[in-house]
C-alpha atoms as a PDB file:
ATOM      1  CA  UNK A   1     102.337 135.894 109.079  1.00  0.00           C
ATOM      2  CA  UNK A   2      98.961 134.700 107.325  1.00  0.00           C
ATOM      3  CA  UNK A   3      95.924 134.704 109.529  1.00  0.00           C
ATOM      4  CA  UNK A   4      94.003 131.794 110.845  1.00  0.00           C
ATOM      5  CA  UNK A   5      90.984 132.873 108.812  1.00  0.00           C
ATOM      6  CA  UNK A   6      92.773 133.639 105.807  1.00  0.00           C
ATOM      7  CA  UNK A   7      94.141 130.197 106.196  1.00  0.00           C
ATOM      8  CA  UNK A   8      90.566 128.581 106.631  1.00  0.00           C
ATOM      9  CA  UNK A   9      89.560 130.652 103.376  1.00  0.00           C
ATOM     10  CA  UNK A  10      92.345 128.607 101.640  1.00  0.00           C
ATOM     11  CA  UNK A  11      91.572 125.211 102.906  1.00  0.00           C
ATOM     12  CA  UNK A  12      87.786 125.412 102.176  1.00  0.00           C
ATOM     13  CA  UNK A  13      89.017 126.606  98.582  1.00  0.00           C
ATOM     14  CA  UNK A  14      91.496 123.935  98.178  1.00  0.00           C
ATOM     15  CA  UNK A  15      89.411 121.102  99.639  1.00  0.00           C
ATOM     16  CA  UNK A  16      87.457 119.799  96.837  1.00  0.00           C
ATOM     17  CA  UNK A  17      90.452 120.417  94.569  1.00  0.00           C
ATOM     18  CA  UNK A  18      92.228 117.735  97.042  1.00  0.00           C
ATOM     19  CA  UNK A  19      90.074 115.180  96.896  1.00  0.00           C
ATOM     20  CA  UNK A  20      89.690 115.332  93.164  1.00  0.00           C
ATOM     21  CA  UNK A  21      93.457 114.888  92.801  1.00  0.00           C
ATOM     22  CA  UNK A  22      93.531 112.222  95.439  1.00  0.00           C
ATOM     23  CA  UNK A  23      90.386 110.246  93.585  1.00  0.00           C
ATOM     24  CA  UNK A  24      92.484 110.728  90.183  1.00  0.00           C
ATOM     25  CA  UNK A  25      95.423 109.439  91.850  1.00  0.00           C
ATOM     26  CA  UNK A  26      93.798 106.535  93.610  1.00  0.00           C
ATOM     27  CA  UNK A  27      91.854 105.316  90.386  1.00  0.00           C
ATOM     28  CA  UNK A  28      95.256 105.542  88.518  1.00  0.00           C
ATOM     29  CA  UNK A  29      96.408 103.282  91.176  1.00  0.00           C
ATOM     30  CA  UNK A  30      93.591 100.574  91.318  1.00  0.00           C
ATOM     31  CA  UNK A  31      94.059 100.608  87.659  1.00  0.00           C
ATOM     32  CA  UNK A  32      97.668  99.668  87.775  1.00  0.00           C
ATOM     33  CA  UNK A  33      96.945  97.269  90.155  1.00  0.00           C
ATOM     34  CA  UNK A  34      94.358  95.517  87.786  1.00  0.00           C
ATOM     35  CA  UNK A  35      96.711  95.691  84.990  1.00  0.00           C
ATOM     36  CA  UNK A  36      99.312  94.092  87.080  1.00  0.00           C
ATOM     37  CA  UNK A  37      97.449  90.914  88.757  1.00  0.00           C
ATOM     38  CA  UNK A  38      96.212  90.688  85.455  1.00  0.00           C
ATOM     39  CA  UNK A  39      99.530  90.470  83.946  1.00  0.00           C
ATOM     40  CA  UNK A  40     100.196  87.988  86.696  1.00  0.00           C
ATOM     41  CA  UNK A  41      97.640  85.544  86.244  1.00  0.00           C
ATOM     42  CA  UNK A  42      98.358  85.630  82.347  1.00  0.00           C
ATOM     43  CA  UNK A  43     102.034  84.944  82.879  1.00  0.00           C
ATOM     44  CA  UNK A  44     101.295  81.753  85.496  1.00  0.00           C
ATOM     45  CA  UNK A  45      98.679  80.264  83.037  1.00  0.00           C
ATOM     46  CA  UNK A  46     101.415  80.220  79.858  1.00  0.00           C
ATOM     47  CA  UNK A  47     104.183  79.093  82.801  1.00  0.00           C
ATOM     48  CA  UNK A  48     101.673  76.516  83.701  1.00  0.00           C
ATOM     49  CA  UNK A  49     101.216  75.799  79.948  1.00  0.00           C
ATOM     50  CA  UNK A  50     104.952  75.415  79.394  1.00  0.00           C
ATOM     51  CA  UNK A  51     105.225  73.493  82.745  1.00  0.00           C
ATOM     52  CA  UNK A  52     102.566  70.839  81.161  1.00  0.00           C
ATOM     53  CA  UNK A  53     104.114  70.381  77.686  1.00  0.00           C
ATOM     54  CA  UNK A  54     107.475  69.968  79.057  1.00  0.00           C
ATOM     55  CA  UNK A  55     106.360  67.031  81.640  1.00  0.00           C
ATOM     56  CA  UNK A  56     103.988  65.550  78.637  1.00  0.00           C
ATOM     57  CA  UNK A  57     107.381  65.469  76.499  1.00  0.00           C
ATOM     58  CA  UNK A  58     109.532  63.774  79.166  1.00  0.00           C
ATOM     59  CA  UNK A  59     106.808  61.411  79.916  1.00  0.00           C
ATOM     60  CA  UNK A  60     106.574  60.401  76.432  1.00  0.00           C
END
């Protein structure tokens, strides 16, 4: 059985190890999620675009 202070020894040692992995991970997240609305607003603008040619053409 591993001791309680052998066990705090590993979690002080592993702390800042954690949050550097969970700041990599989180970045990589916001990241995606700028690449993605991003991607989003892109696509509505040419949809929009498309949208408004194909009403101009009807209309004229």
């Amino acid at each position: 059985m591993i001791k309680k202070e052998d066990l705090d020894k590993l979690a002080t040692r592993l702390g800042p190890i954690f949050y550097i992995a969970l700041f990599i991970i989180m970045a990589k997240g916001i990241t995606y999620l700028i690449i993605g609305a991003t991607n989003l607003v892109e696509h509505s603008y040419q949809l929009g675009y498309s949208l408004g040619s194909l009403i101009e053409n009807i209309l004229s």
